[in-house]
C-alpha atoms as a PDB file:
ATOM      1  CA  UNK A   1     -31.465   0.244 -76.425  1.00  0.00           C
ATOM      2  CA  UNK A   2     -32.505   0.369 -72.717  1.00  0.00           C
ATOM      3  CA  UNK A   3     -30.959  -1.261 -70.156  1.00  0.00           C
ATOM      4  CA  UNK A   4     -32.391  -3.514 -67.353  1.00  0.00           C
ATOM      5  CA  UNK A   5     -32.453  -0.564 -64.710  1.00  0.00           C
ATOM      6  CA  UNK A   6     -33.917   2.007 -67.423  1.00  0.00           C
ATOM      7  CA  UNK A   7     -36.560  -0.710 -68.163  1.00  0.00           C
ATOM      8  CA  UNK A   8     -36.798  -1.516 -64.430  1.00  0.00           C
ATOM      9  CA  UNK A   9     -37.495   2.519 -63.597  1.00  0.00           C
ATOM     10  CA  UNK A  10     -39.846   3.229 -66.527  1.00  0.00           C
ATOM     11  CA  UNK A  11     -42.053   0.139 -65.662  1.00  0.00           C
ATOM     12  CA  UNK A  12     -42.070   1.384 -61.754  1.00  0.00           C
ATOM     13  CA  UNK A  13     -42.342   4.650 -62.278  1.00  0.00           C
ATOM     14  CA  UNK A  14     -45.462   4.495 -64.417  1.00  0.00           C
ATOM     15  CA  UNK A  15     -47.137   2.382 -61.490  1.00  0.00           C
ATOM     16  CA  UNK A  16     -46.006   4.327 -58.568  1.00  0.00           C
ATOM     17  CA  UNK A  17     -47.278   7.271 -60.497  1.00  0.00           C
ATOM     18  CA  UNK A  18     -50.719   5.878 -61.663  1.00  0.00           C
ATOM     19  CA  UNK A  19     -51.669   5.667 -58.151  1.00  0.00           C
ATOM     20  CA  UNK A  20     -49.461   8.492 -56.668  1.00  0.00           C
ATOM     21  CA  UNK A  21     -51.383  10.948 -54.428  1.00  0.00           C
ATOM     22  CA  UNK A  22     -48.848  12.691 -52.446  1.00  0.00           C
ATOM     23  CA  UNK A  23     -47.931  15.698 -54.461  1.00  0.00           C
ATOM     24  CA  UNK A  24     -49.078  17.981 -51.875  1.00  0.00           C
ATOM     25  CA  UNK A  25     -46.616  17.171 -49.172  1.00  0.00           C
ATOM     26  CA  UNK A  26     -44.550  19.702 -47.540  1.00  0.00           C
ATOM     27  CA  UNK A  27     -40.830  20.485 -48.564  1.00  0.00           C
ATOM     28  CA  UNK A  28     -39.553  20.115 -44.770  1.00  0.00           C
ATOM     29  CA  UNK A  29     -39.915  16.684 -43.640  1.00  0.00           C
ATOM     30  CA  UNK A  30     -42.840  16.395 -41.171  1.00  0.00           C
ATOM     31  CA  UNK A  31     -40.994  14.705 -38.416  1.00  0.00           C
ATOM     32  CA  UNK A  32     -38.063  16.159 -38.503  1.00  0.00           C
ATOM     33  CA  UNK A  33     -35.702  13.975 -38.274  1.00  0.00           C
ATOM     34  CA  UNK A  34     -33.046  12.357 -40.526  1.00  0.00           C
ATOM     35  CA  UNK A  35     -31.857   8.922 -41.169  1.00  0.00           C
ATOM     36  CA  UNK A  36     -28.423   8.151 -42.617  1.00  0.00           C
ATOM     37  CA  UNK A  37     -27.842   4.615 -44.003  1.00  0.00           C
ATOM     38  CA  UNK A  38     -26.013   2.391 -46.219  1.00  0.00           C
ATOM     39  CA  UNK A  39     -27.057   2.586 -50.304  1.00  0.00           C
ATOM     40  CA  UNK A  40     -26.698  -1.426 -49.321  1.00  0.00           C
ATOM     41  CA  UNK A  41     -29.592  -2.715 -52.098  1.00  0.00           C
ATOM     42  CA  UNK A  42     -30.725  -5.091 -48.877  1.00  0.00           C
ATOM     43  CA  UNK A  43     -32.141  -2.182 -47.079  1.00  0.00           C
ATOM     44  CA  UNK A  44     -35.096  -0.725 -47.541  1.00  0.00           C
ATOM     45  CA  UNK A  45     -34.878   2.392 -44.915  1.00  0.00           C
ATOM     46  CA  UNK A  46     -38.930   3.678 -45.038  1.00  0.00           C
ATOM     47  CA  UNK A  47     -40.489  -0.387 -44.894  1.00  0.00           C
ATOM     48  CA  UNK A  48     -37.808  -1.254 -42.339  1.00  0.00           C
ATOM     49  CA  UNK A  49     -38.064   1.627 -40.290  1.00  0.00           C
ATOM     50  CA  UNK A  50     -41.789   2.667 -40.823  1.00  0.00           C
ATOM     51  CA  UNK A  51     -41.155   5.777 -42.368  1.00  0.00           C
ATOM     52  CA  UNK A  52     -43.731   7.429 -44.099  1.00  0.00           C
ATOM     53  CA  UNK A  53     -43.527   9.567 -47.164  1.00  0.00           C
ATOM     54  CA  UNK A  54     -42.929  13.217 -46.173  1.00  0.00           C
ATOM     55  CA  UNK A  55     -41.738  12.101 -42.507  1.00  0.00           C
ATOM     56  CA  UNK A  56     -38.106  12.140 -42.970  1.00  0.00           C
ATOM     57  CA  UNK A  57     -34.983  12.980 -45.068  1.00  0.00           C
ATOM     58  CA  UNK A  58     -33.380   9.423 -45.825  1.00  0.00           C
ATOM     59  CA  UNK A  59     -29.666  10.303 -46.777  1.00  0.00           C
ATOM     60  CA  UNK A  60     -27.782   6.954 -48.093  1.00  0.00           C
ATOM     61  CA  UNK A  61     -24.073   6.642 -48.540  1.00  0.00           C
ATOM     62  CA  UNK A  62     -21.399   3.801 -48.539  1.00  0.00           C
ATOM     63  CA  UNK A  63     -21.129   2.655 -45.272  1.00  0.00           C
ATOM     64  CA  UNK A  64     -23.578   5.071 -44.005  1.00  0.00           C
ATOM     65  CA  UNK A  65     -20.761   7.645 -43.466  1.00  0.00           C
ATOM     66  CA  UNK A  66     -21.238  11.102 -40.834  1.00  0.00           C
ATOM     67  CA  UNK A  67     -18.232  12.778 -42.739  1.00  0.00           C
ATOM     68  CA  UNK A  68     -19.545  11.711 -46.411  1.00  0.00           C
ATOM     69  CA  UNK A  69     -23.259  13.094 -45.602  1.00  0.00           C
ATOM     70  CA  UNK A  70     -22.232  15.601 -43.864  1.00  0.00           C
ATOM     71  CA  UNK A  71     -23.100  18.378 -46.461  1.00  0.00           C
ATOM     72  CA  UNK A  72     -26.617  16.169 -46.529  1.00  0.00           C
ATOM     73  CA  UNK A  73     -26.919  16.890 -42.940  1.00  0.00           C
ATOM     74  CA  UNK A  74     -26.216  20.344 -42.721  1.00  0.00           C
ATOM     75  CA  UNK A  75     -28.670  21.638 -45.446  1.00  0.00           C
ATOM     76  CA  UNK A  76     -30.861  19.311 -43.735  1.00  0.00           C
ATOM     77  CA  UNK A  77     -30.758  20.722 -40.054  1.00  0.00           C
ATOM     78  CA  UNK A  78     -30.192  24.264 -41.059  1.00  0.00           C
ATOM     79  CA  UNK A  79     -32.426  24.798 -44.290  1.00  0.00           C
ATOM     80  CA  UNK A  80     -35.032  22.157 -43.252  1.00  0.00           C
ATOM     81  CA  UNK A  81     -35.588  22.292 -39.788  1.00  0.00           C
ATOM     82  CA  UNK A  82     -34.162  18.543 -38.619  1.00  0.00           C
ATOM     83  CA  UNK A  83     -33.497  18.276 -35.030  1.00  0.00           C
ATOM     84  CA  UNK A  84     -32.210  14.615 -34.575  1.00  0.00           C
ATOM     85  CA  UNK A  85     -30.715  12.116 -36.463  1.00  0.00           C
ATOM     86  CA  UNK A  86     -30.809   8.280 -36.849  1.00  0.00           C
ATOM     87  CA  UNK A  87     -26.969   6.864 -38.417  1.00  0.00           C
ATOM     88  CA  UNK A  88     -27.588   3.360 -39.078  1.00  0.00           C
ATOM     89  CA  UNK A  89     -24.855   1.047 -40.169  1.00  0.00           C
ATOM     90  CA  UNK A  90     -25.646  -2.604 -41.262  1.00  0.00           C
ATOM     91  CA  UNK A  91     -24.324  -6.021 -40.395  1.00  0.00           C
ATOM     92  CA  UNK A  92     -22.342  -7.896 -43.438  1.00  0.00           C
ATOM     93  CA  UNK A  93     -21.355  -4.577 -45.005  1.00  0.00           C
ATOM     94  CA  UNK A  94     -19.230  -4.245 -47.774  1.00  0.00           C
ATOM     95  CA  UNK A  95     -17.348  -1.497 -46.128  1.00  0.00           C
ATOM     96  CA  UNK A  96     -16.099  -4.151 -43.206  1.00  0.00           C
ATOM     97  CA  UNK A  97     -14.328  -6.316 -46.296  1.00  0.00           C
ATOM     98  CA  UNK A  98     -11.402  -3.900 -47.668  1.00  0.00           C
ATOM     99  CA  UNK A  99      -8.958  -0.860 -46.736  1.00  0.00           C
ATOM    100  CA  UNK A 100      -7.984   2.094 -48.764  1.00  0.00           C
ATOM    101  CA  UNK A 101      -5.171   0.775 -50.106  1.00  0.00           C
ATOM    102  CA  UNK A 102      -7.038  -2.448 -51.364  1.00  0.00           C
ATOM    103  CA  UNK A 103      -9.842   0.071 -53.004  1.00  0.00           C
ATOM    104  CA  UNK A 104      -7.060   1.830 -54.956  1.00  0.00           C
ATOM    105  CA  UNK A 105      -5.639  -1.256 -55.940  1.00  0.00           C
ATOM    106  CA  UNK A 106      -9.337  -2.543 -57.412  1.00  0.00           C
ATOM    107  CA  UNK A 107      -9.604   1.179 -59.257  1.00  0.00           C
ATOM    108  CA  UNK A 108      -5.861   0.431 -60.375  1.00  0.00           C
ATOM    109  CA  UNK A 109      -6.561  -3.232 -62.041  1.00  0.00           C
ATOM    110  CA  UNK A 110     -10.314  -2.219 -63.285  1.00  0.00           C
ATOM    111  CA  UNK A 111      -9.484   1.511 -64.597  1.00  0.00           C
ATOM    112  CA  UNK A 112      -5.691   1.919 -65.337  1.00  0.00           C
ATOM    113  CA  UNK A 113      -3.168   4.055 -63.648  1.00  0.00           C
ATOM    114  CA  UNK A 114      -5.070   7.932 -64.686  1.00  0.00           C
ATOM    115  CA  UNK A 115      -7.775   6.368 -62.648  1.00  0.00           C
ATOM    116  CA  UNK A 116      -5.563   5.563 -59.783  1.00  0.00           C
ATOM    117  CA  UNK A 117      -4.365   8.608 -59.781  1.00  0.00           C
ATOM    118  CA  UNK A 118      -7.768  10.401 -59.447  1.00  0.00           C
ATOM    119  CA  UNK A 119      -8.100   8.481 -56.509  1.00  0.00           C
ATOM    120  CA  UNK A 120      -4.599   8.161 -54.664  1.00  0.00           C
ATOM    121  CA  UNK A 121      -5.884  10.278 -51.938  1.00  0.00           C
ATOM    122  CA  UNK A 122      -9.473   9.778 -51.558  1.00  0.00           C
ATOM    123  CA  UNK A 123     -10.338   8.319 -48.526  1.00  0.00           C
ATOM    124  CA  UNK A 124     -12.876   5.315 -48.854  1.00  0.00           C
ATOM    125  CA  UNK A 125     -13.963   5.141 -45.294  1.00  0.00           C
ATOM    126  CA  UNK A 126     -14.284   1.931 -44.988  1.00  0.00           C
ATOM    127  CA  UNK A 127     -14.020   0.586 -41.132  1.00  0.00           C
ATOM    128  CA  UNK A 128     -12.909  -3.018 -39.756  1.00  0.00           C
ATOM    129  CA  UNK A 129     -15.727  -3.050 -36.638  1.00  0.00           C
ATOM    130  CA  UNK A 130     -19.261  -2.210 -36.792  1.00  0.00           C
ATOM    131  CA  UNK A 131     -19.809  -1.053 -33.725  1.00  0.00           C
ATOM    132  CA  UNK A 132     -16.982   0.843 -32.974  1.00  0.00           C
ATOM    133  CA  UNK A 133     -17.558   2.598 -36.427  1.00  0.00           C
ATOM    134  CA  UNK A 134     -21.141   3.816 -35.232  1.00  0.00           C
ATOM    135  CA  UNK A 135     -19.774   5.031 -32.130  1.00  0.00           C
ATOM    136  CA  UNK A 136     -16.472   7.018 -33.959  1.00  0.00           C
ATOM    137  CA  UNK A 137     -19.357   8.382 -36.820  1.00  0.00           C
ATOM    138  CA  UNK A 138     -21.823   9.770 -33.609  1.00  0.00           C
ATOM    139  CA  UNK A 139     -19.022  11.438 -31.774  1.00  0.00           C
ATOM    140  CA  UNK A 140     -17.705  12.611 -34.820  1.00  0.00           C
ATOM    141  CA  UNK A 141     -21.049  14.595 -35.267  1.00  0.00           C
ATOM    142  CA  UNK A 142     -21.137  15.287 -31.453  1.00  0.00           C
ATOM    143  CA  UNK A 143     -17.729  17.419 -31.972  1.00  0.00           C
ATOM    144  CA  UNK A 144     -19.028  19.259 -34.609  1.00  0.00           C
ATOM    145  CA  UNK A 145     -20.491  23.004 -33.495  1.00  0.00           C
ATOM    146  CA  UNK A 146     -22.610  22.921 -36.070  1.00  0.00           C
ATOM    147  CA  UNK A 147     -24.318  20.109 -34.965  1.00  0.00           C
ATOM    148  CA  UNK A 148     -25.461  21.297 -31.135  1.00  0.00           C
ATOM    149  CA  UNK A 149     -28.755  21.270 -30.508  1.00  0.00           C
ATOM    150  CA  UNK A 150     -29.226  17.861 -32.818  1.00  0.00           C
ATOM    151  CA  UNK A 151     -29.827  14.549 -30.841  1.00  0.00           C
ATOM    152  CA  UNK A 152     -27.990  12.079 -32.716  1.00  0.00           C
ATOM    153  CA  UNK A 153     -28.242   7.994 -32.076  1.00  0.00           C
ATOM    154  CA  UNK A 154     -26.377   5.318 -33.732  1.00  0.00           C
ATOM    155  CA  UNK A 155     -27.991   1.944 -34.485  1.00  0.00           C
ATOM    156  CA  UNK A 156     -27.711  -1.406 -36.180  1.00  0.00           C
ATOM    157  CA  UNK A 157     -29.605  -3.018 -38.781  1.00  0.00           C
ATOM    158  CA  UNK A 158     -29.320  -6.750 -38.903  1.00  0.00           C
ATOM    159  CA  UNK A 159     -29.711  -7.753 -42.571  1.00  0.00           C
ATOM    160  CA  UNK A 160     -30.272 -11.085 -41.662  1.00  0.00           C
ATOM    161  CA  UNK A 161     -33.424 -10.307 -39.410  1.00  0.00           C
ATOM    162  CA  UNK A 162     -34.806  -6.866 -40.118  1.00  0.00           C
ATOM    163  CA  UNK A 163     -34.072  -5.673 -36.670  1.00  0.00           C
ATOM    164  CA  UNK A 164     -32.496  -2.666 -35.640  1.00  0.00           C
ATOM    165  CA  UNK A 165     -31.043  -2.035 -32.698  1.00  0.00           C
ATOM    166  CA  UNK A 166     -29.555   1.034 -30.711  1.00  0.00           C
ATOM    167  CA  UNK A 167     -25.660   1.277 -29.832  1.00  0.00           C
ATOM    168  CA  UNK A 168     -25.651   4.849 -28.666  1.00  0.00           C
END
């Protein structure tokens, strides 16, 4: 028996295909430039950002997190011929509402101590300012060698407006 996202994709998918006329696009993205965001459900990075299809790699992560894309961003700069990138956090995040030791703690009561276990060292990245985090996640990326020659700008999205704005 399906569940309500299997039903939900099927149903979609057989629309977006029946009028789907895009196959020809290149693999590199034709703008080349990348935008790393939040998996937040609330944003929708190509409507909000007016990004078409084949323009850009869109690379989502909790939090929007440099060092948790950063694998993302490499294959996308080196193998794929980006030259800037957009990191966007969002206001109201989840990742503003918890520290590591309170994610373990959640793993612990919902999944049992092996659980815990497999996650006693992971590091959640989750970040107490909004701002400040954009700013730490851009330098981060600044520091890195591998990342010279990339212009990188950090940003806001207001889910209670649409807007975006620039920090850095």
């Amino acid at each position: 028996m399906a569940n309500q996202g299997e039903l939900n994709l099927n149903e979609g998918n057989k629309s977006y295909a029946s009028r789907f006329t895009d196959g020809k696009l290149a693999l590199p993205p034709s703008q080349k430039y990348a935008v790393l965001t939040c998996m937040d459900a609330r944003i929708d990075p190509s409507a909000a950002l007016g990004i078409p299809l084949g323009a850009a790699h869109v690379i989502r992560n909790a939090g929007g997190s440099a060092r948790d894309a950063f694998r993302s961003l490499i294959i996308s700069q080196q193998l794929l011929g980006t030259t800037e990138l957009l990191l966007i956090k969002h206001t109201d995040c989840g990742m503003l509402t918890f520290d590591n030791a309170a994610a373990r703690d959640i793993v612990r009561k919902n999944k049992g101590d092996t659980a815990a276990k497999e996650v006693e060292n992971l590091d959640f990245l989750p970040f107490p300012n909004i701002e400040q985090a954009v700013l730490d996640d851009v330098r981060w990326l600044q520091d890195r060698a591998v990342e010279q020659g990339v212009r990188v700008t950090g940003w806001i999205y207001h889910v209670e407006t649409g807007e975006a704005k620039r920090v850095i």
